[in-house]
PDB file of N, CA and C in Angstrom:
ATOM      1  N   UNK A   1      40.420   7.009   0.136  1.00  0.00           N
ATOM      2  CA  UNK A   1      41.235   8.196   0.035  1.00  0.00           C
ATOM      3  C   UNK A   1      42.139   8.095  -1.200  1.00  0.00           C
ATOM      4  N   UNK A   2      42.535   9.352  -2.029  1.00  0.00           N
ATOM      5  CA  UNK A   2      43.171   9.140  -3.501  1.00  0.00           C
ATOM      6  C   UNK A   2      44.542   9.655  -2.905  1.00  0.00           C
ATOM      7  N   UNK A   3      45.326   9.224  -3.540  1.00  0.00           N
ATOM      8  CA  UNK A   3      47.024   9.529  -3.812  1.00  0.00           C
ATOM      9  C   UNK A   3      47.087  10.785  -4.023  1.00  0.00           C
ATOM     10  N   UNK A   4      47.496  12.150  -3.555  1.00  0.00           N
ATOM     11  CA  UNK A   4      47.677  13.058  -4.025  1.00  0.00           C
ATOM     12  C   UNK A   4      48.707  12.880  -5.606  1.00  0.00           C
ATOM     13  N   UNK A   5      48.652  13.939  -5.990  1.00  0.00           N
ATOM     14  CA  UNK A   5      49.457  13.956  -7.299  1.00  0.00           C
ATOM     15  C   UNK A   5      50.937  15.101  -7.197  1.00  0.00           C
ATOM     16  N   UNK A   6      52.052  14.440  -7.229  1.00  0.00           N
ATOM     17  CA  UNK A   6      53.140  15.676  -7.052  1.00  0.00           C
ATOM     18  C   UNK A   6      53.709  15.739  -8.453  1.00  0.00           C
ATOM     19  N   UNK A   7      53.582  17.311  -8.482  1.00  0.00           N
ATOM     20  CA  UNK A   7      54.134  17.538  -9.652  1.00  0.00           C
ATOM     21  C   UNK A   7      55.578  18.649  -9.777  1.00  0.00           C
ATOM     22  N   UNK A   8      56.509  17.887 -10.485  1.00  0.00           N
ATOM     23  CA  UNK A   8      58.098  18.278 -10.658  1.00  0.00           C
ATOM     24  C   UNK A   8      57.913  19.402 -11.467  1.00  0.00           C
ATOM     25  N   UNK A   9      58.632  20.485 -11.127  1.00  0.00           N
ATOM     26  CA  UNK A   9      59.191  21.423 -12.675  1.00  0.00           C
ATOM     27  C   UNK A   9      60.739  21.409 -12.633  1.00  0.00           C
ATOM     28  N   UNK A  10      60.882  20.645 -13.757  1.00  0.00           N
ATOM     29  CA  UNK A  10      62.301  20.789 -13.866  1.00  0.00           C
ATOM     30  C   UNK A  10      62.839  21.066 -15.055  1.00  0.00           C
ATOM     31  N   UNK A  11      64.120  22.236 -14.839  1.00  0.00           N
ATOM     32  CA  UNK A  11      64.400  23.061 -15.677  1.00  0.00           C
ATOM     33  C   UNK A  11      65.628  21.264 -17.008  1.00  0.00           C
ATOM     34  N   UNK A  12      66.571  21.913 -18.290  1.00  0.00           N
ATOM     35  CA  UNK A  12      67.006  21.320 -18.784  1.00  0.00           C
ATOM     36  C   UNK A  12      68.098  20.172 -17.869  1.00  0.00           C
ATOM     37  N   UNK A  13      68.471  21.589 -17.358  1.00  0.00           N
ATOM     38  CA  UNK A  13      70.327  21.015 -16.417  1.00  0.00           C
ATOM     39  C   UNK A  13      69.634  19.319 -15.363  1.00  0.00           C
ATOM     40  N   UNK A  14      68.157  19.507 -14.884  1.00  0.00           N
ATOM     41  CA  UNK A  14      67.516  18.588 -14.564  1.00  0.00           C
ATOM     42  C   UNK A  14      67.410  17.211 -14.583  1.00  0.00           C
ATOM     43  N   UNK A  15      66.988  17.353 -16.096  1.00  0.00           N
ATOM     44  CA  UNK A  15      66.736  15.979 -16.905  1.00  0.00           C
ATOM     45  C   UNK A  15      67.795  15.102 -16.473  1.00  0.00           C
ATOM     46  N   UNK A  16      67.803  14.222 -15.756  1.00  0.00           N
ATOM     47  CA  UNK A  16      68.948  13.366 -16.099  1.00  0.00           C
ATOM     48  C   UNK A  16      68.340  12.263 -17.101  1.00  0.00           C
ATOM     49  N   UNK A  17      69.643  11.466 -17.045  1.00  0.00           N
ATOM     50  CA  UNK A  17      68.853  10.119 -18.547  1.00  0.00           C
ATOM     51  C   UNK A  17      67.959   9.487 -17.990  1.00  0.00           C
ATOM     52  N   UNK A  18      67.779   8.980 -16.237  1.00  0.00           N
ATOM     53  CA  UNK A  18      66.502   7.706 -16.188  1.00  0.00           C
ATOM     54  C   UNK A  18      65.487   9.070 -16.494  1.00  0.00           C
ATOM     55  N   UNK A  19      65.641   9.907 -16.080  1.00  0.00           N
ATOM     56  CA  UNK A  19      63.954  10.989 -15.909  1.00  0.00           C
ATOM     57  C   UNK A  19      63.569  11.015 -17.440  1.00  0.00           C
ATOM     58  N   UNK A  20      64.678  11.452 -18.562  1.00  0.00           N
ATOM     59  CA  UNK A  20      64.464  11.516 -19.917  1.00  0.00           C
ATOM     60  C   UNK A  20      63.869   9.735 -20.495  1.00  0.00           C
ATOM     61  N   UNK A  21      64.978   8.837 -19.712  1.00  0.00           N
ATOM     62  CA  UNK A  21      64.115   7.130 -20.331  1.00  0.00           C
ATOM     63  C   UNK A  21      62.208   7.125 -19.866  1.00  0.00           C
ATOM     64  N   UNK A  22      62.413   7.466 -18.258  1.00  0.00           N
ATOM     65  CA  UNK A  22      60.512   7.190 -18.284  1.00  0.00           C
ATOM     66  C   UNK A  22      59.919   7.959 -19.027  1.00  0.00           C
ATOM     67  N   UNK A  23      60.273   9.043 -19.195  1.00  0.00           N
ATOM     68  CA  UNK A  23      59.417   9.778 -20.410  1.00  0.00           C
ATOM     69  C   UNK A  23      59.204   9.064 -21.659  1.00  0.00           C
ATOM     70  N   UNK A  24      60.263   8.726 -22.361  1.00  0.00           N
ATOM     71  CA  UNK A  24      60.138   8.477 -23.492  1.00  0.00           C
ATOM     72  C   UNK A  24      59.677   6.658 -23.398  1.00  0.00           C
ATOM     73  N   UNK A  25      59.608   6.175 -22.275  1.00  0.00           N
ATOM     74  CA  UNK A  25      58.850   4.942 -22.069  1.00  0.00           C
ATOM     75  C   UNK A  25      57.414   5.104 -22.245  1.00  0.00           C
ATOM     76  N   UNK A  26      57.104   6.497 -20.908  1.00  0.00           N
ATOM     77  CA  UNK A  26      55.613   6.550 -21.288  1.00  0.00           C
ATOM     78  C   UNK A  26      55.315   7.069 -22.254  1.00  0.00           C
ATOM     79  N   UNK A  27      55.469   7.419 -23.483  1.00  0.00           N
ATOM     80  CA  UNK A  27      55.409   8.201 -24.873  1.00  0.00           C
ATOM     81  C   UNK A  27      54.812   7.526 -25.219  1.00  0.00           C
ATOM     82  N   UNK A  28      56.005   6.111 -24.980  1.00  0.00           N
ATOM     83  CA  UNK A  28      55.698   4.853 -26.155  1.00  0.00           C
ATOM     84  C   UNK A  28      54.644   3.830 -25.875  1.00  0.00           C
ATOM     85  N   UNK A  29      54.508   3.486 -24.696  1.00  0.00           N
ATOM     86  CA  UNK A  29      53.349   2.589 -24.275  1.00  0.00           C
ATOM     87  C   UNK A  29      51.783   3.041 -24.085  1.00  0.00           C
ATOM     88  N   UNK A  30      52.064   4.806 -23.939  1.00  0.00           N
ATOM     89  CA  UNK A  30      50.488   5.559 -24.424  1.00  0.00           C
ATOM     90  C   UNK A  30      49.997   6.324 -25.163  1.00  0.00           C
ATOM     91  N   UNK A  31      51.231   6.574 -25.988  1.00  0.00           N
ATOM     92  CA  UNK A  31      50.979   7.495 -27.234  1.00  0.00           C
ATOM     93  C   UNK A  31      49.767   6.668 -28.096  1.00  0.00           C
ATOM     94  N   UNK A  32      49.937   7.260 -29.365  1.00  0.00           N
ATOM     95  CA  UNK A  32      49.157   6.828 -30.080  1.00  0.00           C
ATOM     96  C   UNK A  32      49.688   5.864 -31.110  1.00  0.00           C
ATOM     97  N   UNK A  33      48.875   5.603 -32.154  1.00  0.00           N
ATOM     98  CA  UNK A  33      49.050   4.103 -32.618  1.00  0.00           C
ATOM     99  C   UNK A  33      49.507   4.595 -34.624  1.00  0.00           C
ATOM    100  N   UNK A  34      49.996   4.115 -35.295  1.00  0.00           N
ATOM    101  CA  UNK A  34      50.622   4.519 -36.714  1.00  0.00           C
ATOM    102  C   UNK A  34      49.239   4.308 -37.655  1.00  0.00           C
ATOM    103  N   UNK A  35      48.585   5.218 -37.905  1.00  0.00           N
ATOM    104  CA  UNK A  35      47.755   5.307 -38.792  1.00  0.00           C
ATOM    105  C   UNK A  35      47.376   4.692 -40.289  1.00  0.00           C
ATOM    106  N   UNK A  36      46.757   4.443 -40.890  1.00  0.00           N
ATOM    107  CA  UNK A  36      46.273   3.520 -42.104  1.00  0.00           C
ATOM    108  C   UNK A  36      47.189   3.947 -42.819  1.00  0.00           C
ATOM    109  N   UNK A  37      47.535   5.220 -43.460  1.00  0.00           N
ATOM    110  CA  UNK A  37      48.931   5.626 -44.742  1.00  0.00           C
ATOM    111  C   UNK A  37      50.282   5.977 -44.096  1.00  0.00           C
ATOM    112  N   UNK A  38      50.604   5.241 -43.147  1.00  0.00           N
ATOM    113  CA  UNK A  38      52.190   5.345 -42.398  1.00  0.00           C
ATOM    114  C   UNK A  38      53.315   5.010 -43.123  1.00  0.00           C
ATOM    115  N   UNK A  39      52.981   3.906 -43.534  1.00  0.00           N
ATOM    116  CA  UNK A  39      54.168   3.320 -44.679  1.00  0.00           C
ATOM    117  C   UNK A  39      54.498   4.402 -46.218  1.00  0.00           C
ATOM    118  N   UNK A  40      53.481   4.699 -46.563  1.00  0.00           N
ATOM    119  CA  UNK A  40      53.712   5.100 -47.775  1.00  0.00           C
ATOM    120  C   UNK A  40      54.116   7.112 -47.181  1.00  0.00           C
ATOM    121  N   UNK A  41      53.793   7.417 -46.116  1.00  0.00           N
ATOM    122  CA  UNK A  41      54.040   8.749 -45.445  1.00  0.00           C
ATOM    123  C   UNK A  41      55.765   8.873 -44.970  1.00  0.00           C
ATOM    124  N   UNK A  42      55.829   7.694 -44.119  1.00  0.00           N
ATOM    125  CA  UNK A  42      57.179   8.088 -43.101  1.00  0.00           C
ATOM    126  C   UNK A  42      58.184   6.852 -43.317  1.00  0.00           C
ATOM    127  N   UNK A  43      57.475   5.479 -43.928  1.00  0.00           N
ATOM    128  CA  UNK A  43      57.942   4.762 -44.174  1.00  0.00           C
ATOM    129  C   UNK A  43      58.249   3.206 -43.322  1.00  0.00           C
ATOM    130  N   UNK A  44      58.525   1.856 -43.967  1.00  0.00           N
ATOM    131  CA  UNK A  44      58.134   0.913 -43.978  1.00  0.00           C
ATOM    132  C   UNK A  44      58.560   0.276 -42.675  1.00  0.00           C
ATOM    133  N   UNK A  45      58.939   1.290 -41.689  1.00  0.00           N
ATOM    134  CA  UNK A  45      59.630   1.039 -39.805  1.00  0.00           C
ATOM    135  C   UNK A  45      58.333   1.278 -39.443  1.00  0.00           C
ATOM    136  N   UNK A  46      57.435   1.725 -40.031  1.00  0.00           N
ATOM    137  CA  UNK A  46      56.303   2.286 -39.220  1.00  0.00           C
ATOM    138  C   UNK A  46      55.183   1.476 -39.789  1.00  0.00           C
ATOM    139  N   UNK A  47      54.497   1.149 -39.004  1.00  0.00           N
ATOM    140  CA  UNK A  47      53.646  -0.180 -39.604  1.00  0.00           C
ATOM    141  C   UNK A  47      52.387   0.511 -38.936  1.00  0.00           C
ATOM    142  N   UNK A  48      51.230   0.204 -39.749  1.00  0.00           N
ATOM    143  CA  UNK A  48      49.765   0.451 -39.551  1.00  0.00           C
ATOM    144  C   UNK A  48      49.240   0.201 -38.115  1.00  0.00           C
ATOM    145  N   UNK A  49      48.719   0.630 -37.005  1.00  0.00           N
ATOM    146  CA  UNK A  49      48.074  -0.392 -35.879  1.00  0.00           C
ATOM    147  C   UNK A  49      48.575  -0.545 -34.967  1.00  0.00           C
ATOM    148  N   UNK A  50      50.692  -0.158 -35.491  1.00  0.00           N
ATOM    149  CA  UNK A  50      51.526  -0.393 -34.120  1.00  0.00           C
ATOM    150  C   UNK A  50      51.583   0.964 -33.450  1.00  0.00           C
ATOM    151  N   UNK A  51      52.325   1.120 -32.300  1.00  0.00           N
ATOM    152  CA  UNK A  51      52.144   1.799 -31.410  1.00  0.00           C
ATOM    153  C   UNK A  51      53.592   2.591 -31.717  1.00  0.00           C
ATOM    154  N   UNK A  52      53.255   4.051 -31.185  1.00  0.00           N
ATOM    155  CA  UNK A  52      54.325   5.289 -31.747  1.00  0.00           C
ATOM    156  C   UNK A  52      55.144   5.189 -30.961  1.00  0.00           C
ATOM    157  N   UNK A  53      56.828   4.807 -30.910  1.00  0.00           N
ATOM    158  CA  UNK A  53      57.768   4.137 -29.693  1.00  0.00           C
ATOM    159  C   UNK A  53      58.392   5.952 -30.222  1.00  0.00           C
ATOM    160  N   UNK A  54      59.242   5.798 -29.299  1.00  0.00           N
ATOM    161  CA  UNK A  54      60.325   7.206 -28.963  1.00  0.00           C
ATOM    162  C   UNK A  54      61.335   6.681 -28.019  1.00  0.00           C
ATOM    163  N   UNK A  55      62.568   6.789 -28.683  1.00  0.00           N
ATOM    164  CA  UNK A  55      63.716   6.509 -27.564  1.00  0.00           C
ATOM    165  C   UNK A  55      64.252   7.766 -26.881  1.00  0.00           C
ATOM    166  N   UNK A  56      65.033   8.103 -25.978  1.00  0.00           N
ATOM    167  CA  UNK A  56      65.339   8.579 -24.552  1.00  0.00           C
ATOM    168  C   UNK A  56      66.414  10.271 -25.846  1.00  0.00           C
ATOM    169  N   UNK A  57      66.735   9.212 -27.090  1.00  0.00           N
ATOM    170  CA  UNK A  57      67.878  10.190 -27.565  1.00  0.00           C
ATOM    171  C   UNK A  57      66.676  10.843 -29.105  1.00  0.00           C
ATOM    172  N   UNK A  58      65.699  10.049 -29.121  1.00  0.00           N
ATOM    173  CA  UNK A  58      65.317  10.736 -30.391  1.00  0.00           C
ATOM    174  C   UNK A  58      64.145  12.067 -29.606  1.00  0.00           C
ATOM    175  N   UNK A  59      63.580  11.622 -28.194  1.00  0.00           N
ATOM    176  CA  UNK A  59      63.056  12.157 -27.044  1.00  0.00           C
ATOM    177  C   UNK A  59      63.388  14.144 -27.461  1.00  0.00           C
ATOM    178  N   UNK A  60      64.737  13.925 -26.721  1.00  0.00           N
ATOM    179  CA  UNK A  60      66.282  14.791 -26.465  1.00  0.00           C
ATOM    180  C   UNK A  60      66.075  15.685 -27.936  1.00  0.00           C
ATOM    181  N   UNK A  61      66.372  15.433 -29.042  1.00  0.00           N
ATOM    182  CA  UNK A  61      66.473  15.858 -30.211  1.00  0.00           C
ATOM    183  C   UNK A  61      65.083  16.267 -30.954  1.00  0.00           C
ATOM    184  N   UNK A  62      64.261  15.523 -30.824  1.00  0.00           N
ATOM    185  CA  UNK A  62      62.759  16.045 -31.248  1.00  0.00           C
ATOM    186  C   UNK A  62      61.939  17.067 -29.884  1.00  0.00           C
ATOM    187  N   UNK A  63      62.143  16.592 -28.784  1.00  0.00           N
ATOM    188  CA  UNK A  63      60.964  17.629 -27.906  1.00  0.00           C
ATOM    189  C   UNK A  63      61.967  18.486 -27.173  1.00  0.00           C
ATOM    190  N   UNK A  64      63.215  18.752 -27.223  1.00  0.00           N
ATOM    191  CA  UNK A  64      64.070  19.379 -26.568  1.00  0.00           C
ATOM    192  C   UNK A  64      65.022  20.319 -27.320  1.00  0.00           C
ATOM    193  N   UNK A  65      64.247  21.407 -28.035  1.00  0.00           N
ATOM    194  CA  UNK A  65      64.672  22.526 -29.027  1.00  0.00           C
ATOM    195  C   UNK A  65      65.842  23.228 -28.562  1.00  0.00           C
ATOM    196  N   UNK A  66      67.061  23.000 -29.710  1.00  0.00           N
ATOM    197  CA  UNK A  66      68.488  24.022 -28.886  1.00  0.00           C
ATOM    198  C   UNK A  66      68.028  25.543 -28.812  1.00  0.00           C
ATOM    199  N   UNK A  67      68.211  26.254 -28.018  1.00  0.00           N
ATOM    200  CA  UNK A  67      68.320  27.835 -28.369  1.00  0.00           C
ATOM    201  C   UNK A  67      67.428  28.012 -27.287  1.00  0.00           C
ATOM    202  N   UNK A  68      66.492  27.309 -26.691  1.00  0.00           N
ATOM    203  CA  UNK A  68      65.347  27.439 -25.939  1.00  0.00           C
ATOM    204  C   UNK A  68      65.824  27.086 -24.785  1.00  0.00           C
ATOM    205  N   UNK A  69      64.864  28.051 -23.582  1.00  0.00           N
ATOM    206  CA  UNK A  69      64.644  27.132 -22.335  1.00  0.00           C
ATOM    207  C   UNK A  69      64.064  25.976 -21.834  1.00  0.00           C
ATOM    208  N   UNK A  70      64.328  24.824 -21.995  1.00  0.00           N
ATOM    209  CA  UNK A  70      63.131  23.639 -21.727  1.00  0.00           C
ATOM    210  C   UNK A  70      63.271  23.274 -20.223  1.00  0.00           C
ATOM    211  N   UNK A  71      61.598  22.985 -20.371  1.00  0.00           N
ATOM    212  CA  UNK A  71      61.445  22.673 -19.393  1.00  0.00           C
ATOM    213  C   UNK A  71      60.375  21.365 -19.087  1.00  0.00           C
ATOM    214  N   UNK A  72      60.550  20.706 -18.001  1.00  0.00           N
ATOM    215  CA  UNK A  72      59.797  19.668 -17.900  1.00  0.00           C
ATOM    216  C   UNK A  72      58.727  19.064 -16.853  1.00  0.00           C
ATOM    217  N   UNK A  73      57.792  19.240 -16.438  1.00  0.00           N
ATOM    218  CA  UNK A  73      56.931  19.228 -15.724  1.00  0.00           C
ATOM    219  C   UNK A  73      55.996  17.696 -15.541  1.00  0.00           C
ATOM    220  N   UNK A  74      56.414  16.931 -14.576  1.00  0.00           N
ATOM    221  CA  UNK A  74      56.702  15.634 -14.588  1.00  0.00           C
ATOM    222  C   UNK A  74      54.914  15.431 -13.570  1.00  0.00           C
ATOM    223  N   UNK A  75      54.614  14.412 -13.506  1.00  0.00           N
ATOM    224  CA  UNK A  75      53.315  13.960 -12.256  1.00  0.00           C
ATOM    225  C   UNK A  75      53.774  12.348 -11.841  1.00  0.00           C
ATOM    226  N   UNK A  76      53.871  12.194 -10.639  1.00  0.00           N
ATOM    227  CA  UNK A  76      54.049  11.147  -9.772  1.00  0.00           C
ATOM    228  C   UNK A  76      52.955  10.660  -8.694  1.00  0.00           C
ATOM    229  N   UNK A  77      52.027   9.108  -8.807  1.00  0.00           N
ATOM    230  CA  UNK A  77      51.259   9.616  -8.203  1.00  0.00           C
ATOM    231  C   UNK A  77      52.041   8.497  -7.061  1.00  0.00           C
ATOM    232  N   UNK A  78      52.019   8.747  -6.201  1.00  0.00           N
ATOM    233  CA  UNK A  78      53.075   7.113  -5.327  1.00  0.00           C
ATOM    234  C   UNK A  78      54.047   7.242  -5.510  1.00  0.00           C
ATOM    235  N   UNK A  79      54.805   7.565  -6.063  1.00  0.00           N
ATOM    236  CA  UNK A  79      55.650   7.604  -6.520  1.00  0.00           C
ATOM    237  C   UNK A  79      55.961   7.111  -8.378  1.00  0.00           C
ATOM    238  N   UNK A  80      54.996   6.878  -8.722  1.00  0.00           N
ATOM    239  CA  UNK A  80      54.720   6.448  -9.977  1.00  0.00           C
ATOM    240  C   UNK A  80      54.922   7.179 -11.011  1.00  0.00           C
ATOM    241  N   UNK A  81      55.624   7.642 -12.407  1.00  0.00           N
ATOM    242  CA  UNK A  81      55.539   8.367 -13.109  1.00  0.00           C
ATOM    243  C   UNK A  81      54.151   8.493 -14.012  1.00  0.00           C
ATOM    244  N   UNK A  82      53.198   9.439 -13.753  1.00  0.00           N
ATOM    245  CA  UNK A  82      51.917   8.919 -14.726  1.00  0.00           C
ATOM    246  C   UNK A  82      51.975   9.909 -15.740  1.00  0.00           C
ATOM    247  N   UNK A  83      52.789  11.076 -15.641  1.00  0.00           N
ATOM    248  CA  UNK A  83      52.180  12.071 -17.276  1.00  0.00           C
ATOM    249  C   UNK A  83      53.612  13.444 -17.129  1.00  0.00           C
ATOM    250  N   UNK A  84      53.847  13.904 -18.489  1.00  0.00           N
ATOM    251  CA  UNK A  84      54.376  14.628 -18.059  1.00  0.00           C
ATOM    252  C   UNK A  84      53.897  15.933 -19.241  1.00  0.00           C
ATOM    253  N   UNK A  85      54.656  17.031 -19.400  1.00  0.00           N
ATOM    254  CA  UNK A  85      54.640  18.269 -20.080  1.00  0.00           C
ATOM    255  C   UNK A  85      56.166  18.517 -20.515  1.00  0.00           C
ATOM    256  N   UNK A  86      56.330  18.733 -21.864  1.00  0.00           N
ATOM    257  CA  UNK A  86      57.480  19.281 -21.939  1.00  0.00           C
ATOM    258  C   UNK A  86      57.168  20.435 -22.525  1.00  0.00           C
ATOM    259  N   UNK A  87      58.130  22.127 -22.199  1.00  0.00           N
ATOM    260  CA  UNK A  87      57.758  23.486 -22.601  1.00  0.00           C
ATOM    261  C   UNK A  87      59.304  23.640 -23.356  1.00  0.00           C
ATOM    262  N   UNK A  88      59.016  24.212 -24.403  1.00  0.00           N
ATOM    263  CA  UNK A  88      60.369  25.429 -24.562  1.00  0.00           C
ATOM    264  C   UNK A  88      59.802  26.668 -24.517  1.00  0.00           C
ATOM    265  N   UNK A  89      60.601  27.279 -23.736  1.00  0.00           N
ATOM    266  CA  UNK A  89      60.573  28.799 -23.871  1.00  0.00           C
ATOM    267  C   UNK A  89      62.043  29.630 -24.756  1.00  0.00           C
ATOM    268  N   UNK A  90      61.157  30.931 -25.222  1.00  0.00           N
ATOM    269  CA  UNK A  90      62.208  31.555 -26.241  1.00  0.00           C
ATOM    270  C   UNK A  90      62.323  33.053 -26.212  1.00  0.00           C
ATOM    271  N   UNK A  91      63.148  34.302 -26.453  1.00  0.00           N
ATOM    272  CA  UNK A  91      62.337  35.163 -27.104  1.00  0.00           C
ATOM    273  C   UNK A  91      62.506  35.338 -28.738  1.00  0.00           C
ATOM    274  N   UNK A  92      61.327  35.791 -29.359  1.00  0.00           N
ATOM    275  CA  UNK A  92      61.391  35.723 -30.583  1.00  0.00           C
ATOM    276  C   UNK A  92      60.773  37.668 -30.693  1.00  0.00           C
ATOM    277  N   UNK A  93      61.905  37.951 -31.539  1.00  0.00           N
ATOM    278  CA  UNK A  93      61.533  39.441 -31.626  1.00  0.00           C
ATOM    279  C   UNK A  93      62.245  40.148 -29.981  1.00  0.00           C
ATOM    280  N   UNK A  94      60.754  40.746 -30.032  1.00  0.00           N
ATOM    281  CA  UNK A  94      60.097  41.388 -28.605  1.00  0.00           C
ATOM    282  C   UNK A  94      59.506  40.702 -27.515  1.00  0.00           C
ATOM    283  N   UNK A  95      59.177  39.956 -28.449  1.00  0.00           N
ATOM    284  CA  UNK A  95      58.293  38.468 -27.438  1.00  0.00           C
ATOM    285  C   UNK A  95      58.742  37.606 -26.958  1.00  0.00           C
ATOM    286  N   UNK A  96      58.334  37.178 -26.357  1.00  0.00           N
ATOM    287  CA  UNK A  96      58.305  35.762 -25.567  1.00  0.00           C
ATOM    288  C   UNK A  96      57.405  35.008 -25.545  1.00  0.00           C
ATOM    289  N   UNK A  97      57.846  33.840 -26.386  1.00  0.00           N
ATOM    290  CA  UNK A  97      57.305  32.509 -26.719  1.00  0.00           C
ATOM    291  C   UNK A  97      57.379  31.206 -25.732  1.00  0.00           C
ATOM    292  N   UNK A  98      56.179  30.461 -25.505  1.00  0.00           N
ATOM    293  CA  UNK A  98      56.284  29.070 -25.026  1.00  0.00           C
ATOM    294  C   UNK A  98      55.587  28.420 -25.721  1.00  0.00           C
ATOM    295  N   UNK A  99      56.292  26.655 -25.907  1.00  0.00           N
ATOM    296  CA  UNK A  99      55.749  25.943 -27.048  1.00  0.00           C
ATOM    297  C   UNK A  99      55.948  24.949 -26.115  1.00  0.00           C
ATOM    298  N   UNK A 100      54.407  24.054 -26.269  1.00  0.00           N
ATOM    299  CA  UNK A 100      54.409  22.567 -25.660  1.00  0.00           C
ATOM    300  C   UNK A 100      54.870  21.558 -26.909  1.00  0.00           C
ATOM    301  N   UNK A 101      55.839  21.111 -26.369  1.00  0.00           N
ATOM    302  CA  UNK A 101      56.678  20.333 -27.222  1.00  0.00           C
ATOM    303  C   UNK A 101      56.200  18.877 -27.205  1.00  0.00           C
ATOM    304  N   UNK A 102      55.382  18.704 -25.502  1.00  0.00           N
ATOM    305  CA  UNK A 102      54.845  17.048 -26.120  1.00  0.00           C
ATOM    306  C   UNK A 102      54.503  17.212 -24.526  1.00  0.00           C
ATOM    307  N   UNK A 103      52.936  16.656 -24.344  1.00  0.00           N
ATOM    308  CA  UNK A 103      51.710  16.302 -23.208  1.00  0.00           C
ATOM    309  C   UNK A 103      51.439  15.098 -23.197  1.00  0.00           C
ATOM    310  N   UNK A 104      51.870  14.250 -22.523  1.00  0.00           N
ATOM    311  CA  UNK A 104      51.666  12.765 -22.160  1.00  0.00           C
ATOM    312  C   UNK A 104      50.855  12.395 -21.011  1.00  0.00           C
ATOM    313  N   UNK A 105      49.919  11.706 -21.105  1.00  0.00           N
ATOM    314  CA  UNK A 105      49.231  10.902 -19.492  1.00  0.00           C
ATOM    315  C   UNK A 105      48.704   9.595 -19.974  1.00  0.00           C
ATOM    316  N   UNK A 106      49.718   8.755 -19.085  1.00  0.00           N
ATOM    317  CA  UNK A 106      49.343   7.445 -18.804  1.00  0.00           C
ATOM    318  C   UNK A 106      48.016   6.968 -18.731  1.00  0.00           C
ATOM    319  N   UNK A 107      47.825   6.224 -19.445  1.00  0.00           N
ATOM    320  CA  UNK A 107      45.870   5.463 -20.034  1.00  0.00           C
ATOM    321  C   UNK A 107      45.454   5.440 -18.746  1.00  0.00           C
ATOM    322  N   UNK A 108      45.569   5.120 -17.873  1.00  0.00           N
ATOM    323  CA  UNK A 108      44.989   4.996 -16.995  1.00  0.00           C
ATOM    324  C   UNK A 108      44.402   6.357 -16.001  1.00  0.00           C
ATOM    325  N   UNK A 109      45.513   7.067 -16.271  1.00  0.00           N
ATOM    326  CA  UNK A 109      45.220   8.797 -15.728  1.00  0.00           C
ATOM    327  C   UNK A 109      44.504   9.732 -16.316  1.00  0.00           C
ATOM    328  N   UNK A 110      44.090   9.107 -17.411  1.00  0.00           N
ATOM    329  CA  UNK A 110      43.733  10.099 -18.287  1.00  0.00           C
ATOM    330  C   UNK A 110      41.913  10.839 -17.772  1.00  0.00           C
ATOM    331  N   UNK A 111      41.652  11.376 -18.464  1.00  0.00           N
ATOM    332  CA  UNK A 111      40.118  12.202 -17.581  1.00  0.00           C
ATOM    333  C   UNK A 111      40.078  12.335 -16.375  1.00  0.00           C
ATOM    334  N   UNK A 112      40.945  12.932 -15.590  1.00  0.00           N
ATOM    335  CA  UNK A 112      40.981  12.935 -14.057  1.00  0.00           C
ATOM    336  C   UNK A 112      41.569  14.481 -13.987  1.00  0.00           C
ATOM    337  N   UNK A 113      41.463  14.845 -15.563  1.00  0.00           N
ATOM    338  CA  UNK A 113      42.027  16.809 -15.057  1.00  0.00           C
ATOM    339  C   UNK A 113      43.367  16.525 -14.674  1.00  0.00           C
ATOM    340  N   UNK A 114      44.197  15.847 -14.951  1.00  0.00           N
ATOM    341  CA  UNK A 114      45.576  15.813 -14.457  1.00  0.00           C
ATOM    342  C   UNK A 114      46.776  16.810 -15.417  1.00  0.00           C
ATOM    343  N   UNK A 115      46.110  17.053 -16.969  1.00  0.00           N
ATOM    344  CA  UNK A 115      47.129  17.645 -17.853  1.00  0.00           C
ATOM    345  C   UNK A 115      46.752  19.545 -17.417  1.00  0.00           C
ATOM    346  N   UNK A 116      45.234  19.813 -16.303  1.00  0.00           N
ATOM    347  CA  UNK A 116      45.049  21.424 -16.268  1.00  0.00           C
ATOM    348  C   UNK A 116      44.828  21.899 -14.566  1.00  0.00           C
ATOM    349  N   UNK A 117      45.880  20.557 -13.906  1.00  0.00           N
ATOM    350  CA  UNK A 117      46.230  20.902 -12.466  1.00  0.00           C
ATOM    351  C   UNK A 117      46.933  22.346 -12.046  1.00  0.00           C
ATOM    352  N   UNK A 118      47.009  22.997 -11.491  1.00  0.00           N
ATOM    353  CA  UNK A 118      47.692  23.975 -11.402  1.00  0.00           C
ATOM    354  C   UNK A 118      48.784  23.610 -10.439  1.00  0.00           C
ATOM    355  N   UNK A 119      50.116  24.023 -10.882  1.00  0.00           N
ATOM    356  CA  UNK A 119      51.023  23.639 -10.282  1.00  0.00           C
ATOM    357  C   UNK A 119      51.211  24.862  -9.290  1.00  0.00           C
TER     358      UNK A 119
END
């Protein structure tokens, strides 16, 4: 029998800092890795091969746009944090805009349809 999967939507006021740290933990341990011209692109912190880290405050400031509604849409399977979604919403004009600001799933979760679950 499999673990069901529960999934959080939680608005900004939400986030507290541990929910914002596992995020930006799992960023860093399954994101992706600094590409062959990193150094000479973004510079010499970023090394070829290593793995793309994100802290809890650069998290906050890069995937968490002022002016917008963000929002965060978390998956727990056990209680486990395995993937999350971050959205801003806006209006621009007449419209209304949503922008995925950053889609994460833990290596191990990954191909199991977990990022087009319907909540």
């Amino acid at each position: 029998m499999t673990t069901p999967i529960l999934f959080q939507k939680l608005g900004e006021d939400e986030m507290t800092e541990d929910i914002i740290k596992q995020a930006a933990d799992l960023f860093s341990t399954c994101y992706g890795v600094w590409g062959p011209r990193t150094e000479e692109k973004v510079g010499k912190f970023c090394k070829k091969g290593r793995r793309i880290k994100m802290s809890p405050s650069n998290l906050r400031r890069q995937i968490l746009p002022d002016g917008g509604r963000n929002i965060l849409v978390r998956a727990l399977v056990g209680g486990e944090y395995v993937g999350h979604a971050f959205a801003a919403r806006w209006v621009y004009g007449e419209r209304r805009v949503c922008w995925i600001t950053q889609l994460c799933v833990g290596t191990e979760y990954r191909r199991r349809g977990l990022a087009v679950q319907p909540l």
